[in-house]
PDB file of N, CA and C in Angstrom:
ATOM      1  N   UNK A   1      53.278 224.605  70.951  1.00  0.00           N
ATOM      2  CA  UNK A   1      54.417 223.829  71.341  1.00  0.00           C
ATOM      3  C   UNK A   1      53.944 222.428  71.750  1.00  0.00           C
ATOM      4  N   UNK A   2      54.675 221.327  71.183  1.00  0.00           N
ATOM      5  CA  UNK A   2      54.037 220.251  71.521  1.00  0.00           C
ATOM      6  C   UNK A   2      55.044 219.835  72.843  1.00  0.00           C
ATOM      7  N   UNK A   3      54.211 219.415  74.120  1.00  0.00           N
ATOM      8  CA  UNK A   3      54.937 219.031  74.972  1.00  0.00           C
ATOM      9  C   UNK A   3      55.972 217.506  74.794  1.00  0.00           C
ATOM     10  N   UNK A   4      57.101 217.631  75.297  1.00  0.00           N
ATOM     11  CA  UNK A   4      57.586 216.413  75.479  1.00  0.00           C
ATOM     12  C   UNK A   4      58.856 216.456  76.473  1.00  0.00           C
ATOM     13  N   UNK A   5      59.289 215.491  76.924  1.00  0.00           N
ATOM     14  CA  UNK A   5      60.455 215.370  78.259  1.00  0.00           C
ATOM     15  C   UNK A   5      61.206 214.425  76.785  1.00  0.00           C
ATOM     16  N   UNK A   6      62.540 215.322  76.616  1.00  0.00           N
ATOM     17  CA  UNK A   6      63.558 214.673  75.262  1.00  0.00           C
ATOM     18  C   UNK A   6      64.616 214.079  76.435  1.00  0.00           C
ATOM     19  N   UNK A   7      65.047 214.416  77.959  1.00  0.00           N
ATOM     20  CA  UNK A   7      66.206 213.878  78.779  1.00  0.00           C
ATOM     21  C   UNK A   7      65.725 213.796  79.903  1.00  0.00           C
ATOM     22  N   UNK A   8      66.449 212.570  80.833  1.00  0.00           N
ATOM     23  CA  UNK A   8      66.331 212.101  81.721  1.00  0.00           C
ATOM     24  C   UNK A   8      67.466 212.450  82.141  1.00  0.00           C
ATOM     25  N   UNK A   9      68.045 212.826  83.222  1.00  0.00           N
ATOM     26  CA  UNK A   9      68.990 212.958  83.829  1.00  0.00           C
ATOM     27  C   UNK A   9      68.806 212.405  85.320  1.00  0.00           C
ATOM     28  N   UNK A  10      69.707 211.432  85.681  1.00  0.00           N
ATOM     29  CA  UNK A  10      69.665 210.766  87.000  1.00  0.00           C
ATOM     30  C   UNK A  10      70.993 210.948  87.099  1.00  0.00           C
ATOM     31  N   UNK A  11      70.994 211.659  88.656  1.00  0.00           N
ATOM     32  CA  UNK A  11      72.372 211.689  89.690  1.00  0.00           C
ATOM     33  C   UNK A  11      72.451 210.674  90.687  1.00  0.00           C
ATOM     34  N   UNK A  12      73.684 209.872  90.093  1.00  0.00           N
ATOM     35  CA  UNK A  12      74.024 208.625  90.400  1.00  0.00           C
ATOM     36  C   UNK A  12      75.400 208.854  91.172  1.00  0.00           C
ATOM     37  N   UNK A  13      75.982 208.291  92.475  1.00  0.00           N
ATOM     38  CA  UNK A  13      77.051 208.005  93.285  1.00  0.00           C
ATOM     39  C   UNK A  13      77.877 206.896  92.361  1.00  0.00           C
ATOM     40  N   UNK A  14      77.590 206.398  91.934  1.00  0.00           N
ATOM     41  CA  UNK A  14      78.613 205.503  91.303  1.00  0.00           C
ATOM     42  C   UNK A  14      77.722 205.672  89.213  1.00  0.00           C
ATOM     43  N   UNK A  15      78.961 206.487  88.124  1.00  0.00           N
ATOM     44  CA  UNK A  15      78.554 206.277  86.940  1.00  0.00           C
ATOM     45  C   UNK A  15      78.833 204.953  86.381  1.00  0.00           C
ATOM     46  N   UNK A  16      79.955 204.657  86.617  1.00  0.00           N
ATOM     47  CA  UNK A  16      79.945 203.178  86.065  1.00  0.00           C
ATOM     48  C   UNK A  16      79.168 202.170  86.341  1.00  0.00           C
ATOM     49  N   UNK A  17      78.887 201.991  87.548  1.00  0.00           N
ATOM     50  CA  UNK A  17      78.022 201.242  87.895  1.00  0.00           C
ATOM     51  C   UNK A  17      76.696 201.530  87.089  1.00  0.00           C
ATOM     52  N   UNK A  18      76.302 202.280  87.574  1.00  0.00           N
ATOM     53  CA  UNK A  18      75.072 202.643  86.848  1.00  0.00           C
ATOM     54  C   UNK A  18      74.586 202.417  85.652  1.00  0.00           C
ATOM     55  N   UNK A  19      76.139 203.093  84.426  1.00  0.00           N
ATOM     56  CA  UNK A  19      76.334 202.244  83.211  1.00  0.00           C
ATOM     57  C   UNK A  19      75.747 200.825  82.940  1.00  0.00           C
ATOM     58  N   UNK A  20      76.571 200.332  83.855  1.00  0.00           N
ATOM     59  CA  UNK A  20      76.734 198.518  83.996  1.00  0.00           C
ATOM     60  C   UNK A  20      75.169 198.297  84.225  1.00  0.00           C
ATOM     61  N   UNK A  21      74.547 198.823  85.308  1.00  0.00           N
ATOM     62  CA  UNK A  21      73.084 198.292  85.623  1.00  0.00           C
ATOM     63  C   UNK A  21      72.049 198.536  84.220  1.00  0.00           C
ATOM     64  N   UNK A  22      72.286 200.161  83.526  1.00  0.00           N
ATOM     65  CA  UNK A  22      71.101 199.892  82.769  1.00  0.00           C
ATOM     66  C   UNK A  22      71.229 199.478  81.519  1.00  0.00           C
ATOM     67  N   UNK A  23      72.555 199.627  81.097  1.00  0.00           N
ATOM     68  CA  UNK A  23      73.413 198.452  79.654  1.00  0.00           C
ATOM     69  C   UNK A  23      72.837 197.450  80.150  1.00  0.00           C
ATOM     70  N   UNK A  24      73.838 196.539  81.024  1.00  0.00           N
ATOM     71  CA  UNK A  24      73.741 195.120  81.094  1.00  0.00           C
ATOM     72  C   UNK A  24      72.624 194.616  81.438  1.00  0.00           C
ATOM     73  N   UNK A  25      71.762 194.960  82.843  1.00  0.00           N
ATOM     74  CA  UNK A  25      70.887 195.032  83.189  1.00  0.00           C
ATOM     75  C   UNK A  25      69.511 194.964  82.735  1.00  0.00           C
ATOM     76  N   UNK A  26      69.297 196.175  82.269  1.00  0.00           N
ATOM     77  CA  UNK A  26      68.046 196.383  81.798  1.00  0.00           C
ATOM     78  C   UNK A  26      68.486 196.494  79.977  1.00  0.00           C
ATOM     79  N   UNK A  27      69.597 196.063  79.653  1.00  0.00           N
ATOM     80  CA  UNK A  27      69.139 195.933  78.049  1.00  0.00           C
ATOM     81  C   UNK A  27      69.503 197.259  77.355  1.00  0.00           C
ATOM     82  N   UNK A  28      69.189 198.727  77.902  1.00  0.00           N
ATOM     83  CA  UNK A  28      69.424 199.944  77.280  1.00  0.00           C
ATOM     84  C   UNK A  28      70.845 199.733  76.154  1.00  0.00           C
ATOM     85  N   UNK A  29      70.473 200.640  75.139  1.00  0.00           N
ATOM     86  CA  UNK A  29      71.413 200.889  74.319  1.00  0.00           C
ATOM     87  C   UNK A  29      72.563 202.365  74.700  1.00  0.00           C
ATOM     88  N   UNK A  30      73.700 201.895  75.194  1.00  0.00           N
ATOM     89  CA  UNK A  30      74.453 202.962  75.655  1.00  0.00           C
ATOM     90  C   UNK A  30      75.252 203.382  74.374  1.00  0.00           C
ATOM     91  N   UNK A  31      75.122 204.783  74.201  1.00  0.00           N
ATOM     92  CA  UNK A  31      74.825 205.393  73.008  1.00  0.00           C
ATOM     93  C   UNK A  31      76.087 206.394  73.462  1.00  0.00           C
ATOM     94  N   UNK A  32      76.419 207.114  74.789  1.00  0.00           N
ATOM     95  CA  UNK A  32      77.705 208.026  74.698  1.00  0.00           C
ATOM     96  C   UNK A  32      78.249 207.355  76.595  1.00  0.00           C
ATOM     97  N   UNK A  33      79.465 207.168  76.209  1.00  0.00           N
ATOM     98  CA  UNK A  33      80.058 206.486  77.406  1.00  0.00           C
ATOM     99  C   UNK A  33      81.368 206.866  77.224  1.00  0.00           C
ATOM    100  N   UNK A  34      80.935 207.836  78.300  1.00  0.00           N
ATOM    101  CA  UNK A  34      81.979 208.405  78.987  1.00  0.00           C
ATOM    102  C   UNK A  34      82.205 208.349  80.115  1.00  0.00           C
ATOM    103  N   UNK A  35      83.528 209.011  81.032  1.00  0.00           N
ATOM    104  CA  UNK A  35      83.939 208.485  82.571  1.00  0.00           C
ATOM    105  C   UNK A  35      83.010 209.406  83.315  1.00  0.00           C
ATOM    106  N   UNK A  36      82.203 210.254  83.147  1.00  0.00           N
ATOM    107  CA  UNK A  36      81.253 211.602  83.541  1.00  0.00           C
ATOM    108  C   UNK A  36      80.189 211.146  83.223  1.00  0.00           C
ATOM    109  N   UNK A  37      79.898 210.344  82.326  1.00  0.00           N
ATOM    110  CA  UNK A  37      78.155 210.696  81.562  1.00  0.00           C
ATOM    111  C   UNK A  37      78.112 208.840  80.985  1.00  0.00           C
ATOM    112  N   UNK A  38      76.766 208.439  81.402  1.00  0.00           N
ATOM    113  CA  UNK A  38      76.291 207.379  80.426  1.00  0.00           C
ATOM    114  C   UNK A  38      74.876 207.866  79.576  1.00  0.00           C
ATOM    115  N   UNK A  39      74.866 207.736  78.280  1.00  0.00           N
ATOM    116  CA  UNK A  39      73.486 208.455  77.943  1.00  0.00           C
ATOM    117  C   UNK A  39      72.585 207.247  76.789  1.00  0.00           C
ATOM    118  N   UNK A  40      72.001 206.956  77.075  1.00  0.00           N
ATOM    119  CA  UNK A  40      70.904 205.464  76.948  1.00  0.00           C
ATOM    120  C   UNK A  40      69.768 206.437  75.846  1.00  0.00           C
ATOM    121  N   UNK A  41      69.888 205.722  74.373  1.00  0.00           N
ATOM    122  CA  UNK A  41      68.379 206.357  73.756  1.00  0.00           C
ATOM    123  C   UNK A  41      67.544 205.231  74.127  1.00  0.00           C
ATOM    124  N   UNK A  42      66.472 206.207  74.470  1.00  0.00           N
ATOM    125  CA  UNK A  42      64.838 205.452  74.365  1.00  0.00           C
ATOM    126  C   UNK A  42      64.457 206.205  73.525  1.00  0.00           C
ATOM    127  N   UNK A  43      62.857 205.184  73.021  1.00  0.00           N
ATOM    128  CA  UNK A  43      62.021 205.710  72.165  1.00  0.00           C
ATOM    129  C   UNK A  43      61.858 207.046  72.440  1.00  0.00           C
ATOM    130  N   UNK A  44      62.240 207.975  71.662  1.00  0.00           N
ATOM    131  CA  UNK A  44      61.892 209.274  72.046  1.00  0.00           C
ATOM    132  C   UNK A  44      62.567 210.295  72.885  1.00  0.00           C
ATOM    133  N   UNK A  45      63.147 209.547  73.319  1.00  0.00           N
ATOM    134  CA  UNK A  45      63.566 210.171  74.857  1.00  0.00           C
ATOM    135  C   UNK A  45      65.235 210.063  74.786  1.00  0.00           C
ATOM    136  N   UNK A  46      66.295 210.034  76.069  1.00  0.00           N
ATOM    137  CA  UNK A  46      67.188 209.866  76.362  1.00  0.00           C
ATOM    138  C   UNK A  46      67.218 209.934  77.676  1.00  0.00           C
ATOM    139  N   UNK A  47      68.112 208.521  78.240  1.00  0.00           N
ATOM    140  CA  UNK A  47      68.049 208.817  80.081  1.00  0.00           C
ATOM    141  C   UNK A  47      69.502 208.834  79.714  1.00  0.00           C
ATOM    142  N   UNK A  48      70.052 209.765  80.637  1.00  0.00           N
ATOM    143  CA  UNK A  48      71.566 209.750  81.409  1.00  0.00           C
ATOM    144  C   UNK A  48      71.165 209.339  82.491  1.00  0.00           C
ATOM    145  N   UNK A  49      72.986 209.089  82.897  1.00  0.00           N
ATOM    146  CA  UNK A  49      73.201 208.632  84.413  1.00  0.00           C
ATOM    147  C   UNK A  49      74.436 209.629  84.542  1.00  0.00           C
ATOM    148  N   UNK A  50      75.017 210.354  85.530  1.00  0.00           N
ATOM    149  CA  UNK A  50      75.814 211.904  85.823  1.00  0.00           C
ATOM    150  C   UNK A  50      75.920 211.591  86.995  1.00  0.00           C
ATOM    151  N   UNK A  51      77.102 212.207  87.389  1.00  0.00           N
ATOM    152  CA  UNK A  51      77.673 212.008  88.624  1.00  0.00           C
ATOM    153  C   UNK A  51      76.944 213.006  89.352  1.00  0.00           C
ATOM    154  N   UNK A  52      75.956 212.540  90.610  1.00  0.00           N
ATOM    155  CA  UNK A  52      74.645 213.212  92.051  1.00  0.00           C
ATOM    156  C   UNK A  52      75.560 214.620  91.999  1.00  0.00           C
ATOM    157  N   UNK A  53      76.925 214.716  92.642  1.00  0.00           N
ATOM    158  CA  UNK A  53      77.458 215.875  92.698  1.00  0.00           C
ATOM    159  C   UNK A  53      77.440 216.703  91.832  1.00  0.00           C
ATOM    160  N   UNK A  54      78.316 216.538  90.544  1.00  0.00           N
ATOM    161  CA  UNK A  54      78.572 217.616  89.742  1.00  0.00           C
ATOM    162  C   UNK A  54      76.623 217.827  89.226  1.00  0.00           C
ATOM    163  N   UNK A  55      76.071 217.287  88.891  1.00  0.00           N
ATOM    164  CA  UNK A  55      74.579 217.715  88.853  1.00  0.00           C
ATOM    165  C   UNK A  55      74.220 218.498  89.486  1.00  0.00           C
ATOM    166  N   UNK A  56      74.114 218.473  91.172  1.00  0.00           N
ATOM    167  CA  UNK A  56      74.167 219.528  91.870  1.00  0.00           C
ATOM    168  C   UNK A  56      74.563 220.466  91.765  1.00  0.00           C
ATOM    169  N   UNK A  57      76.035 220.807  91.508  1.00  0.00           N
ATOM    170  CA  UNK A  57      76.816 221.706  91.171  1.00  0.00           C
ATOM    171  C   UNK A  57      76.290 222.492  90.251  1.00  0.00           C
ATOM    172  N   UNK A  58      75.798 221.759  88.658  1.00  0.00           N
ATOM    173  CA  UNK A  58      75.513 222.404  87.600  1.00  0.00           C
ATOM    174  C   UNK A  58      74.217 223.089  88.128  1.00  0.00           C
ATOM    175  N   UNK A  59      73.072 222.551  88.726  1.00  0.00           N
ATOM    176  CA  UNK A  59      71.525 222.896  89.084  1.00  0.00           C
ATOM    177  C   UNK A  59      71.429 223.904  89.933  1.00  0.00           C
ATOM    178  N   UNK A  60      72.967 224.094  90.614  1.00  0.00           N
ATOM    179  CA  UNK A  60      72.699 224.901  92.020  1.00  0.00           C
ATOM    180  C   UNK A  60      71.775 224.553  93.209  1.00  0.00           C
ATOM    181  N   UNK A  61      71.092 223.337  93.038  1.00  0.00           N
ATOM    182  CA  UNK A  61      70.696 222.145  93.919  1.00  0.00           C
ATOM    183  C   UNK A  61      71.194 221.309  94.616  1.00  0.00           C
ATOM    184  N   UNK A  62      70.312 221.036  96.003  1.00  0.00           N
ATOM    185  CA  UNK A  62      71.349 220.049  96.964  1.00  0.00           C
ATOM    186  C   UNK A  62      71.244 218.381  96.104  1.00  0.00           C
ATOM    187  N   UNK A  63      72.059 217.578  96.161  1.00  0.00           N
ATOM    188  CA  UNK A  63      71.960 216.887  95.865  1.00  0.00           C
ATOM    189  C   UNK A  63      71.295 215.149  95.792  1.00  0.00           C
ATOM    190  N   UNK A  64      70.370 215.668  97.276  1.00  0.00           N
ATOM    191  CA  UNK A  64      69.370 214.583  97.270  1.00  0.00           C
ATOM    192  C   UNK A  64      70.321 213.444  97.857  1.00  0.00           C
ATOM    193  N   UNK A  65      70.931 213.922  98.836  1.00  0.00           N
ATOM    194  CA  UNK A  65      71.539 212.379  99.690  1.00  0.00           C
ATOM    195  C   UNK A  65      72.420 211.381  98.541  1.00  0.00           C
ATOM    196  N   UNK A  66      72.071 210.212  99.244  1.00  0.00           N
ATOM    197  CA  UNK A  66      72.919 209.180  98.479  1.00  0.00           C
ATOM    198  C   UNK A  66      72.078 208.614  97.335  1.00  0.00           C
ATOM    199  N   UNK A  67      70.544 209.253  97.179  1.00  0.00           N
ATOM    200  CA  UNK A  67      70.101 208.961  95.921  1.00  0.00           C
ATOM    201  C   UNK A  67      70.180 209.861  94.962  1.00  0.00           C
ATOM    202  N   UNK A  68      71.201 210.520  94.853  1.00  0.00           N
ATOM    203  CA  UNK A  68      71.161 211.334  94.044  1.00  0.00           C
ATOM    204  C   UNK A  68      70.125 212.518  93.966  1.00  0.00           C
ATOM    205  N   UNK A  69      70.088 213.404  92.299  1.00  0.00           N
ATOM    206  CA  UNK A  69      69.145 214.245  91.964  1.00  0.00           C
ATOM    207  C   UNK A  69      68.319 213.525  90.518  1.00  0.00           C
ATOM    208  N   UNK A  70      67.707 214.535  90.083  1.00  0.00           N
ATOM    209  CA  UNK A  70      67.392 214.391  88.384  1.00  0.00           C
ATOM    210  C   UNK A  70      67.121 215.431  87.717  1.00  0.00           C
ATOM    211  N   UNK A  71      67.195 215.318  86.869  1.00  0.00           N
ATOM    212  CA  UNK A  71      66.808 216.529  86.074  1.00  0.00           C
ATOM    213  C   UNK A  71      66.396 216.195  84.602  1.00  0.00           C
ATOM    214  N   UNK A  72      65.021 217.033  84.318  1.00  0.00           N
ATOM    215  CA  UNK A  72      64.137 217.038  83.104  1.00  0.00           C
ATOM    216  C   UNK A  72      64.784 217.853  82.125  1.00  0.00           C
ATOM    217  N   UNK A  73      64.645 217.702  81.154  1.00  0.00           N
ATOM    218  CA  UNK A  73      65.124 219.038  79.557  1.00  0.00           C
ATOM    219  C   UNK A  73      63.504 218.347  78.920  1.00  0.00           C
ATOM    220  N   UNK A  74      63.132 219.795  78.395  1.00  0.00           N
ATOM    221  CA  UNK A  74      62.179 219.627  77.487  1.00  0.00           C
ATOM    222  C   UNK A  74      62.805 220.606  76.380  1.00  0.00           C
ATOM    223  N   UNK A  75      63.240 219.772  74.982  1.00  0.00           N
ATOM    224  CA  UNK A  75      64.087 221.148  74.192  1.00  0.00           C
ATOM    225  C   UNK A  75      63.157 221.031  73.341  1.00  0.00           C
ATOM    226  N   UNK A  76      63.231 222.558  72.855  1.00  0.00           N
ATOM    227  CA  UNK A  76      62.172 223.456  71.970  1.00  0.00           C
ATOM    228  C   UNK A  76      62.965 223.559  70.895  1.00  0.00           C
ATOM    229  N   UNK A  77      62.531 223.833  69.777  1.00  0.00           N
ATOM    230  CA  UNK A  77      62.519 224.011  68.279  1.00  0.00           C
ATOM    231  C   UNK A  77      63.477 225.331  67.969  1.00  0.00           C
ATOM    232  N   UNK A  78      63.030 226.447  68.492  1.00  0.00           N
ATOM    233  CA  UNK A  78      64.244 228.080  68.426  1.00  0.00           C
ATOM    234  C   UNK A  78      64.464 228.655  69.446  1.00  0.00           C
ATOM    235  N   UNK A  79      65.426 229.301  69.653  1.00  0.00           N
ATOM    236  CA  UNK A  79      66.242 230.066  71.189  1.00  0.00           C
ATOM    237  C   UNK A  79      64.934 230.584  71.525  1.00  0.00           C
ATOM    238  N   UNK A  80      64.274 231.654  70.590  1.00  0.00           N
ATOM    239  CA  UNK A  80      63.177 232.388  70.918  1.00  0.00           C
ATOM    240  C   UNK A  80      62.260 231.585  72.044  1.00  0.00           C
ATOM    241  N   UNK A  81      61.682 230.230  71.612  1.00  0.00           N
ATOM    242  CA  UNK A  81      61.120 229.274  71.821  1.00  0.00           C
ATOM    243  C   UNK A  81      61.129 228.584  73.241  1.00  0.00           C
ATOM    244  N   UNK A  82      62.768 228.438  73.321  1.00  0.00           N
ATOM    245  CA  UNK A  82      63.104 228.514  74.529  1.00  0.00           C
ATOM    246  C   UNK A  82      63.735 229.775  75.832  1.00  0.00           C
ATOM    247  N   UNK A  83      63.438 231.061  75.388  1.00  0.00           N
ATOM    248  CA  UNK A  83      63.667 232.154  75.868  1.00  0.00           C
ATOM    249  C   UNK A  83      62.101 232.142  76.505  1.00  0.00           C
ATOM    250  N   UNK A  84      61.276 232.159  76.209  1.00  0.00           N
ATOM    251  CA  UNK A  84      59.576 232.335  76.015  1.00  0.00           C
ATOM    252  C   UNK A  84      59.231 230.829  77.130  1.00  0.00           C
ATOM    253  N   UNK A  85      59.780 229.871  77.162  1.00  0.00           N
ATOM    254  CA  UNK A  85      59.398 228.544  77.837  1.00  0.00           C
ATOM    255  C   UNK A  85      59.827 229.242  79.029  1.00  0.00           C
ATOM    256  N   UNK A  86      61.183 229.306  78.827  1.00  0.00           N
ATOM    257  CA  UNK A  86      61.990 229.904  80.349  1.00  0.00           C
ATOM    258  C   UNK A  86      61.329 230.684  81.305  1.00  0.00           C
ATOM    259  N   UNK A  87      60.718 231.897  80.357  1.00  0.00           N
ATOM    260  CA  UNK A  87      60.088 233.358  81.126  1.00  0.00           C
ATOM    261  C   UNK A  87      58.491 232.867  81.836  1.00  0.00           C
ATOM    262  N   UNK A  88      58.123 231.873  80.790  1.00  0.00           N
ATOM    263  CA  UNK A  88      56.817 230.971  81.241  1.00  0.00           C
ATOM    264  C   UNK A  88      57.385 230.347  82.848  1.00  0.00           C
ATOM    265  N   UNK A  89      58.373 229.486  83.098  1.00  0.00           N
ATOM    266  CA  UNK A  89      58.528 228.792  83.625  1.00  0.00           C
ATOM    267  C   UNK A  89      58.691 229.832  85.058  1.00  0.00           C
ATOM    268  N   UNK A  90      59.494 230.312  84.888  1.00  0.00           N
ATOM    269  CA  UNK A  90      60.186 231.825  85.826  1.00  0.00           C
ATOM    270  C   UNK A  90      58.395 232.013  86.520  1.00  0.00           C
ATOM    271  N   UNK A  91      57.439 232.589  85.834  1.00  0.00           N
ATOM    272  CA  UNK A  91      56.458 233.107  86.387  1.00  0.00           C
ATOM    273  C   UNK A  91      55.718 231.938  87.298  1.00  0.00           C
ATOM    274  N   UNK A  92      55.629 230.950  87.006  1.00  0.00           N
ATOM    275  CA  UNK A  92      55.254 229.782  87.544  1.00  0.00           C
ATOM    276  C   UNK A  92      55.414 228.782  88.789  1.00  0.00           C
ATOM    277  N   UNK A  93      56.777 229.427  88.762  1.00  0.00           N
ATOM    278  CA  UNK A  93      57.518 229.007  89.688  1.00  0.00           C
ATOM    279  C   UNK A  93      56.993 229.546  91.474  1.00  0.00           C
ATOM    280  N   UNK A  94      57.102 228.406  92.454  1.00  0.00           N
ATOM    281  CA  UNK A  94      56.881 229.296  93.292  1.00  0.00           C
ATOM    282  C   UNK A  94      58.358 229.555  94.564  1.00  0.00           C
ATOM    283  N   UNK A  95      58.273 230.444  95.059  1.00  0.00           N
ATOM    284  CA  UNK A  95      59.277 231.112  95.900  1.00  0.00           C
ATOM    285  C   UNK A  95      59.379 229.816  96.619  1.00  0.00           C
TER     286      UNK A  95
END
């Protein structure tokens, strides 16, 4: 499996804003813009910006104050692939 981080996910208090900062700002190409989700391709990669809460919500994680959370995806090639990453990850993990 070749490693790679394909999403960035940053939990942001304000999405629009956020939008606005890394569009206008920093130049990013905003690629899906929506009132929930801004999602920016990079080389390789993809950063979102997601509303700190519902992130939480989805992660079952606190949400890291007023800076939000984040969250990594590394996606694999077949379910199998990622059934097998998961069970890796599960053992790894500590309590």
């Amino acid at each position: 499996m070749k490693p790679k981080i394909s999403l960035v996910t940053l939990g942001v208090a304000d999405v629009q804003r956020a939008k606005q900062f890394y569009r206008d700002g920093l130049g990013l190409p905003l690629e899906v813009d929506e009132a929930e989700v801004g999602m920016f391709r990079m080389e390789g990669a993809w950063l979102a910006v997601y509303d700190a809460e519902a992130l939480a919500a989805e992660t079952g994680r606190p949400s890291g104050g007023p800076h939000g959370g984040f969250s990594l995806a590394h996606n694999v090639g077949t379910r199998t692939a990622g059934h097998e990453l998961g069970r890796l990850c599960r053992l790894l993990r500590r309590p």
